[in-house]
N, C-alpha and C. Protein backbone atom coordinates (compact mmCIF):
# COMPACT_ATOMS: atom_id res chain seq x y z
N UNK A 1 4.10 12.90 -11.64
CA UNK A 1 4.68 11.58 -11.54
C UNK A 1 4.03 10.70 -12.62
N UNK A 2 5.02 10.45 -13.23
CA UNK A 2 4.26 9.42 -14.84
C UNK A 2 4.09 7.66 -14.08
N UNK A 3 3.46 6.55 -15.17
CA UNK A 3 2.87 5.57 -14.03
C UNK A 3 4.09 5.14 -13.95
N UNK A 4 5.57 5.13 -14.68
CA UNK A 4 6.77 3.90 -14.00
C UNK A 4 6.98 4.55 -12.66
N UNK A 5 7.04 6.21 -12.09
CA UNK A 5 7.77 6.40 -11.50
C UNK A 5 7.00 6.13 -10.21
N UNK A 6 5.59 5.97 -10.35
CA UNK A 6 4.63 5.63 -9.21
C UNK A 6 4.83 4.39 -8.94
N UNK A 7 5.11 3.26 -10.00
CA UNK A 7 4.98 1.58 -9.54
C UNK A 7 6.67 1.66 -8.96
N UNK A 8 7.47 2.12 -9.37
CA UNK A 8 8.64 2.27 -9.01
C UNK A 8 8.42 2.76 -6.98
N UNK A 9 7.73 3.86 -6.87
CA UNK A 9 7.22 4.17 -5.66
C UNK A 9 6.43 3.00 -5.05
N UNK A 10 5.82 2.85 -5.35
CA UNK A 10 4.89 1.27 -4.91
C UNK A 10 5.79 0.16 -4.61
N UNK A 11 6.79 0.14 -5.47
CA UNK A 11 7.85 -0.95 -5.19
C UNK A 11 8.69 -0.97 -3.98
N UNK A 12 9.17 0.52 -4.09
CA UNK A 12 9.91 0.40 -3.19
C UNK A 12 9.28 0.85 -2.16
N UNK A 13 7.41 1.01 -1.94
CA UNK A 13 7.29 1.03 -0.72
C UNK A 13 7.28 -0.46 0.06
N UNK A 14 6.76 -1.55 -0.88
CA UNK A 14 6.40 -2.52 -0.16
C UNK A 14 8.12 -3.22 0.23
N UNK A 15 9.36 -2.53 -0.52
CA UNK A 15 10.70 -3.60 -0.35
C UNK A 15 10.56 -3.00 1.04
N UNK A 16 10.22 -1.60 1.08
CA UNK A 16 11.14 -1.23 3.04
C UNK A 16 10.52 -1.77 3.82
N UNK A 17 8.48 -1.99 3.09
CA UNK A 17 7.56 -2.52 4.71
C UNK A 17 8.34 -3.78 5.26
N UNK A 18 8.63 -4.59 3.98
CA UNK A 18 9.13 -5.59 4.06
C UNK A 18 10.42 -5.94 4.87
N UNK A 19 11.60 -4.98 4.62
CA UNK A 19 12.68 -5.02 5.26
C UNK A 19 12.25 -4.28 6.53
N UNK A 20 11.82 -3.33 7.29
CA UNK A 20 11.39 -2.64 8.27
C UNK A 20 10.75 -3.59 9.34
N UNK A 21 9.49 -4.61 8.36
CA UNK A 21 9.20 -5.16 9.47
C UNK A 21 10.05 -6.91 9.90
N UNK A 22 10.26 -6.77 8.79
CA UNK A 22 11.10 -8.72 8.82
C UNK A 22 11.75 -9.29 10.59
N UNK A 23 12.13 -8.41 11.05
CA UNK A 23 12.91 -8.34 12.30
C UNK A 23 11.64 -8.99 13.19
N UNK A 24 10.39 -8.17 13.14
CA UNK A 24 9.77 -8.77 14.02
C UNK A 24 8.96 -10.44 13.91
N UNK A 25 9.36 -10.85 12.90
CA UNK A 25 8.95 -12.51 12.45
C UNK A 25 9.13 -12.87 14.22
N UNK A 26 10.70 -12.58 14.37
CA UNK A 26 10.50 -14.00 16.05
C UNK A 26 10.02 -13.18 16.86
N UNK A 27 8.77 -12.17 16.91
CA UNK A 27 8.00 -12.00 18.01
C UNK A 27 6.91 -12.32 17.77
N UNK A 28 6.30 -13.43 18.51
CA UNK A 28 5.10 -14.20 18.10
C UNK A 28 3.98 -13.42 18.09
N UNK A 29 3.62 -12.11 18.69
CA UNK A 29 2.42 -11.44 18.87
C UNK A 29 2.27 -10.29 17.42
N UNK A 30 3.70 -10.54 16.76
CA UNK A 30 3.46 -9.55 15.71
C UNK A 30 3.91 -10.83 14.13
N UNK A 31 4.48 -11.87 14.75
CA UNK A 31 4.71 -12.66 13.31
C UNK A 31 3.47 -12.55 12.28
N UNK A 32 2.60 -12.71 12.54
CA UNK A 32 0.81 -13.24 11.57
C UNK A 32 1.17 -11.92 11.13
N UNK A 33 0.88 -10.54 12.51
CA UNK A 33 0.73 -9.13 10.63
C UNK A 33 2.04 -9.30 10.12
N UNK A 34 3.08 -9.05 10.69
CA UNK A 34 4.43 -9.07 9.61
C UNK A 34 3.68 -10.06 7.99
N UNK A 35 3.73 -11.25 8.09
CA UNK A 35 3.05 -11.85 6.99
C UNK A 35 1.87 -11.28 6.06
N UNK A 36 1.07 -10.87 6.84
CA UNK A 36 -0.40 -10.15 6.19
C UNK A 36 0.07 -8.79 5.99
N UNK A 37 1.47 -7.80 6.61
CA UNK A 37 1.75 -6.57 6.12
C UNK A 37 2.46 -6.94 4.98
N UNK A 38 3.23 -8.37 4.93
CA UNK A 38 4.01 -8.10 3.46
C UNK A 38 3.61 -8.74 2.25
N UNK A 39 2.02 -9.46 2.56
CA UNK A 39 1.36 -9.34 0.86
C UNK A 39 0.47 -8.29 1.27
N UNK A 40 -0.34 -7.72 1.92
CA UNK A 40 -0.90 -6.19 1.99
C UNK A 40 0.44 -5.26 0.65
N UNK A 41 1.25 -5.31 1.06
CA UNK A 41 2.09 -4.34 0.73
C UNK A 41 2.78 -4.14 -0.56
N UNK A 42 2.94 -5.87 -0.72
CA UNK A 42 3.10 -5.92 -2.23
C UNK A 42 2.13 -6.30 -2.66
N UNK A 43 1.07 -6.87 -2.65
CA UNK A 43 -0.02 -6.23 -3.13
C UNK A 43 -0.83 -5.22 -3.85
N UNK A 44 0.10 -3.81 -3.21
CA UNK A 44 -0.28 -2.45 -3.77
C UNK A 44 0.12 -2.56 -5.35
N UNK A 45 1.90 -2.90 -5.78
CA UNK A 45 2.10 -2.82 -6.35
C UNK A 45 1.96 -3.84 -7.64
N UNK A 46 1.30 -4.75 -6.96
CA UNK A 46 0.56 -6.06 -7.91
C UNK A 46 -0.28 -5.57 -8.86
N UNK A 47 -1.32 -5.25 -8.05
CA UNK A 47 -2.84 -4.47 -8.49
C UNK A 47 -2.46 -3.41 -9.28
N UNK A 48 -1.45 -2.44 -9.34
CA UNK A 48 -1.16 -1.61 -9.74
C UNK A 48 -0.86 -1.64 -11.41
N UNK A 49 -0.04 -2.75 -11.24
CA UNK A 49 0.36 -2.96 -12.44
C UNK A 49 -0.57 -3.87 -12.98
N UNK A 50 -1.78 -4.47 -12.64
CA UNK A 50 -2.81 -5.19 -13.38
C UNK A 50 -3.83 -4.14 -13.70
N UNK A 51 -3.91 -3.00 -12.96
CA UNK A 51 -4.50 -1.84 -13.53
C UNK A 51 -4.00 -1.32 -14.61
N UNK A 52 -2.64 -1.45 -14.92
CA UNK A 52 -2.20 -0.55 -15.98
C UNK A 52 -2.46 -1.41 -17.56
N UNK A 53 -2.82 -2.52 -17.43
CA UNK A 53 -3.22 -3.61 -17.91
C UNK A 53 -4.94 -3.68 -18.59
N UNK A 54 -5.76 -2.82 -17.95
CA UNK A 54 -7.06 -2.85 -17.67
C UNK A 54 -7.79 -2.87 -18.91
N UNK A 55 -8.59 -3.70 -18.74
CA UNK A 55 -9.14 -3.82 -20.64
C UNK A 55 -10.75 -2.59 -20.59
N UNK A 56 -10.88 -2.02 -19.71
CA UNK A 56 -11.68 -0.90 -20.12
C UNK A 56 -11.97 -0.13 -18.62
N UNK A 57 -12.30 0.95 -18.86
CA UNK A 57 -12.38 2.12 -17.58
C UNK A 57 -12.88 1.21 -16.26
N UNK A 58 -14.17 1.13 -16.83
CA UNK A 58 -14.70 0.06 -15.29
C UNK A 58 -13.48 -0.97 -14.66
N UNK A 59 -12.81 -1.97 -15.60
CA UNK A 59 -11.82 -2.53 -15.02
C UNK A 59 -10.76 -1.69 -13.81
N UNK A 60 -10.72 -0.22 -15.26
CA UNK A 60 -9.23 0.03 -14.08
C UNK A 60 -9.85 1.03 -12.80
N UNK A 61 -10.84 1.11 -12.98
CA UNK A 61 -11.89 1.64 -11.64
C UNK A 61 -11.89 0.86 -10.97
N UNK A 62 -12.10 -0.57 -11.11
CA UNK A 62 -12.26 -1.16 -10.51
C UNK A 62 -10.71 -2.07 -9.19
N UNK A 63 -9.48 -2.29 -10.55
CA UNK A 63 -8.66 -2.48 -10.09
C UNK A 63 -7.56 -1.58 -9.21
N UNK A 64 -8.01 -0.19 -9.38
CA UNK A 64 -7.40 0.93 -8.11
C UNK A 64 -8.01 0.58 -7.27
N UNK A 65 -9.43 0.41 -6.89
CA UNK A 65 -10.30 -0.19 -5.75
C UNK A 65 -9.15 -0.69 -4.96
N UNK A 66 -9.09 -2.04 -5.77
CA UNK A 66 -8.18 -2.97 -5.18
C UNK A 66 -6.83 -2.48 -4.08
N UNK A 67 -6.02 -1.76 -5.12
CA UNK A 67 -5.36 -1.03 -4.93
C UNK A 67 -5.12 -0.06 -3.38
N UNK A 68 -6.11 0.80 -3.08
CA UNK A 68 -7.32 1.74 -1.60
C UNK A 68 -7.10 0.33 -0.91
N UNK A 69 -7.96 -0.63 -1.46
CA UNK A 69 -7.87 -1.73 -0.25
C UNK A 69 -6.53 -2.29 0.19
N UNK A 70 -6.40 -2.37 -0.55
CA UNK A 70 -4.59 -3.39 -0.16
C UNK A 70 -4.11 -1.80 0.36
N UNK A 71 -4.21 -0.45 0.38
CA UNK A 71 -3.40 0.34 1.40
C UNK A 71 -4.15 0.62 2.46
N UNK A 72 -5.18 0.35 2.54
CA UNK A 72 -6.11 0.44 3.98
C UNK A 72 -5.50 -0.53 4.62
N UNK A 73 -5.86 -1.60 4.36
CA UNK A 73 -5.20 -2.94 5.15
C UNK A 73 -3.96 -2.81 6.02
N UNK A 74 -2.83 -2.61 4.74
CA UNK A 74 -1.53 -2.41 4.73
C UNK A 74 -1.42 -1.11 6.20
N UNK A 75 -1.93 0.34 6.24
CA UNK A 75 -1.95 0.91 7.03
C UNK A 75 -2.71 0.47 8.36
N UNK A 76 -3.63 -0.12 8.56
CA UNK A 76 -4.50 -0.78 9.98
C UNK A 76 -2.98 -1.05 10.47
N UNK A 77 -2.31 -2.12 9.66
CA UNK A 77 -1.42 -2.90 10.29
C UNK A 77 -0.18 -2.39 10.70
N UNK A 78 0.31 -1.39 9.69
CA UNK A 78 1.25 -0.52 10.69
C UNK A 78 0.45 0.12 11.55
N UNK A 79 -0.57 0.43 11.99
CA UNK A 79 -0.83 0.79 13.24
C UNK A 79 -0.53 0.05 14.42
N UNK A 80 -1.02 -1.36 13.92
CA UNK A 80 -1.03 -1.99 15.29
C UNK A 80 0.43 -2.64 15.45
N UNK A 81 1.44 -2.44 14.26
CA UNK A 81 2.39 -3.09 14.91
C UNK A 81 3.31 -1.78 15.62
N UNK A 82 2.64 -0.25 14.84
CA UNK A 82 3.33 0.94 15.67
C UNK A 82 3.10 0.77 17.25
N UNK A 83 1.94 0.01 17.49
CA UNK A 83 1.64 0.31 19.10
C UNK A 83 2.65 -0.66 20.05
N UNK A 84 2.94 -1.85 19.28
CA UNK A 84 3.36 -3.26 19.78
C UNK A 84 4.74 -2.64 19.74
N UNK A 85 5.47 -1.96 18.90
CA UNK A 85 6.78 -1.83 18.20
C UNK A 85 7.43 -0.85 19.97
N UNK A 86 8.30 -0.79 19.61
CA UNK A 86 9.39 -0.01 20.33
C UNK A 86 9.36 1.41 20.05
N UNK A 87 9.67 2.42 21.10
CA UNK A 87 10.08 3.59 20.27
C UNK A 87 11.06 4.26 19.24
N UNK A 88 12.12 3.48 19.02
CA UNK A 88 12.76 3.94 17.67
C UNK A 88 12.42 3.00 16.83
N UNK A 89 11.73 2.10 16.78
CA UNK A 89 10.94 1.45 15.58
C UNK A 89 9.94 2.57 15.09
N UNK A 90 9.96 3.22 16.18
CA UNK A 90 8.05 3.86 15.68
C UNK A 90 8.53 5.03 14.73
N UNK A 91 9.74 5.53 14.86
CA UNK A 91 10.11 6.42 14.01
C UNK A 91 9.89 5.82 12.67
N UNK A 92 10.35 4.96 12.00
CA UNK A 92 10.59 4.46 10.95
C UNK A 92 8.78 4.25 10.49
N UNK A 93 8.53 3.55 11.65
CA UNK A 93 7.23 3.10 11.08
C UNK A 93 5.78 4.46 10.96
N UNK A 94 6.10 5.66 11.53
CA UNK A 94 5.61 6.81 11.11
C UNK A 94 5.71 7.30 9.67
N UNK A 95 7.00 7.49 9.79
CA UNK A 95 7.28 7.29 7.89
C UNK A 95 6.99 6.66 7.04
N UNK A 96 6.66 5.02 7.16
CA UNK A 96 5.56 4.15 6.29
C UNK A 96 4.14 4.63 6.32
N UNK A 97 3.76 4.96 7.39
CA UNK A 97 2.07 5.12 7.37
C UNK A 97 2.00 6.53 6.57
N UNK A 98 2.78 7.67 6.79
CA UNK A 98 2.82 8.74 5.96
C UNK A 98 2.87 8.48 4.56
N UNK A 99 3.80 7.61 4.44
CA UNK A 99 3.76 7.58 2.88
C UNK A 99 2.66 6.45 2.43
N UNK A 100 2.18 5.54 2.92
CA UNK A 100 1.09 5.26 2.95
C UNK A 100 -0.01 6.12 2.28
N UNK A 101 -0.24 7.18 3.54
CA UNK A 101 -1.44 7.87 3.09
C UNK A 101 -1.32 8.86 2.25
N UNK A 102 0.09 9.30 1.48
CA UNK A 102 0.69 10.04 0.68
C UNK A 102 -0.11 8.99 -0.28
N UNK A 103 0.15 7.55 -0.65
CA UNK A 103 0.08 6.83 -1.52
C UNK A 103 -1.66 6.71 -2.05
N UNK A 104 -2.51 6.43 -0.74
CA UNK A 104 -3.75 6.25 -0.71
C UNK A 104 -4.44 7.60 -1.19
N UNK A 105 -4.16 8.42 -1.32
CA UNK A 105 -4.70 9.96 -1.76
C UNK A 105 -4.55 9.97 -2.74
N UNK A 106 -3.04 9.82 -3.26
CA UNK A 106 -2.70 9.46 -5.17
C UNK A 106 -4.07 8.55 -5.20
N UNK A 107 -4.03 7.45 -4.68
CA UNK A 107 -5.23 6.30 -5.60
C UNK A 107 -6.76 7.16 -5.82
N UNK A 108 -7.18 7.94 -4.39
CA UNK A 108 -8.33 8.21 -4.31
C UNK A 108 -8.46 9.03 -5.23
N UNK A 109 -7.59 10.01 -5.21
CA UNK A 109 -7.68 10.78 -6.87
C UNK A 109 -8.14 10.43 -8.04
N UNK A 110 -6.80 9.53 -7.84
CA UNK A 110 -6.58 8.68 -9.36
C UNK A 110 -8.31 8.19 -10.00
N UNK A 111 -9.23 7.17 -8.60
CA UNK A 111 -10.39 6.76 -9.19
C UNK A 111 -11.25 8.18 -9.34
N UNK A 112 -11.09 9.03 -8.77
CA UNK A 112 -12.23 9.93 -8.57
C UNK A 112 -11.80 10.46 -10.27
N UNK A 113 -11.19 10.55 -10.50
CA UNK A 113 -10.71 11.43 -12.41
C UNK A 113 -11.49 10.25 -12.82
N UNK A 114 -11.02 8.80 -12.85
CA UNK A 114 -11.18 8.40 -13.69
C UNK A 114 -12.91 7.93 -13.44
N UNK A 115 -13.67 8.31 -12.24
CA UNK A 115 -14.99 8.11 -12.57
C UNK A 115 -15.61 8.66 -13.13
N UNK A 116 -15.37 10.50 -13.07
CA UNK A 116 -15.56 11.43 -13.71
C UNK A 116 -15.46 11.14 -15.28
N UNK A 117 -14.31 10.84 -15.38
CA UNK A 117 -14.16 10.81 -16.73
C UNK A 117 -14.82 9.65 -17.87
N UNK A 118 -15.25 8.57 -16.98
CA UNK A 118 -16.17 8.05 -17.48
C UNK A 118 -17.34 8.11 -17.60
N UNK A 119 -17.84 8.93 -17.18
CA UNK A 119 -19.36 9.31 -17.15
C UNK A 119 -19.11 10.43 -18.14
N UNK A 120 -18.30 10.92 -18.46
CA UNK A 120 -18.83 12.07 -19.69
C UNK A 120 -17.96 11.57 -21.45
C-alpha cells in the first residue's frame, strides 16, 4: 500500500466513524464520545498527512506517535460506545475497531522501520 492509498484508508476510516456514529448525538450518555470519536478519528488522518510533511526522521517518528495515539483513543471509544450501542450497531462497530487495529499495526510498524532506520 503506497502513502495515497493509506491516507485515502485513513480517510475513509474516519468518514464511516463519523457517519456510523452521528445517529447517536441525541443519546446524551454517548453524545461527548460521538464528538471526541470524531476528532480522535480524523485526527488519524490529520497527523498522517503532517507526517508525510516531516522535516526530518525524528519529526516523522515523532508525528506517527501522534498518529498510535489518536488510534488508541479513537479505539477506547468504540469500545465503550460498543457496550452502550445496540446489537446490530455492534456489528458495524466490530468492523471499525478491526480496522482500527488493522490500522494501528500499519503505524506500529511503520515507527518501528523507521526507528531502526535511523539509528543506522
Amino acid at each position: 500500500m503506497n502513502n495515497r492509498e493509506l491516507e485515502n484508508r485513513l480517510i475513509s476510516f474516519a468518514v464511516e466513524i463519523i457517519g456510523k456514529t452521528d445517529r447517536f448525538r441525541k443519546d446524551n450518555a454517548l453524545k461527548n464520545l460521538v464528538e471526541q470519536i470524531n476528532r480522535s478519528a480524523s485526527s488519524v488522518a490529520l497527523n498522517y498527512g503532517e507526517a508525510q510533511s516531516a522535516e526530518s526522521k525524528k519529526d516523522f517518528i515523532h508525528k506517527i506517535g501522534l498518529v498510535m495515539k489518536e488510534l488508541r483513543e479513537t479505539h477506547t471509544n468504540l469500545r465503550i460506545i460498543h457496550r452502550l450501542a445496540n446489537e446490530a450497531d455492534n456489528i458495524e462497530i466490530d468492523r471499525l475497531i478491526d480496522e482500527n487495529d488493522q490500522l494501528l499495526a500499519i503505524f506500529f510498524k511503520t515507527q518501528q522501520t523507521a526507528r531502526r532506520s535511523s539509528t543506522h
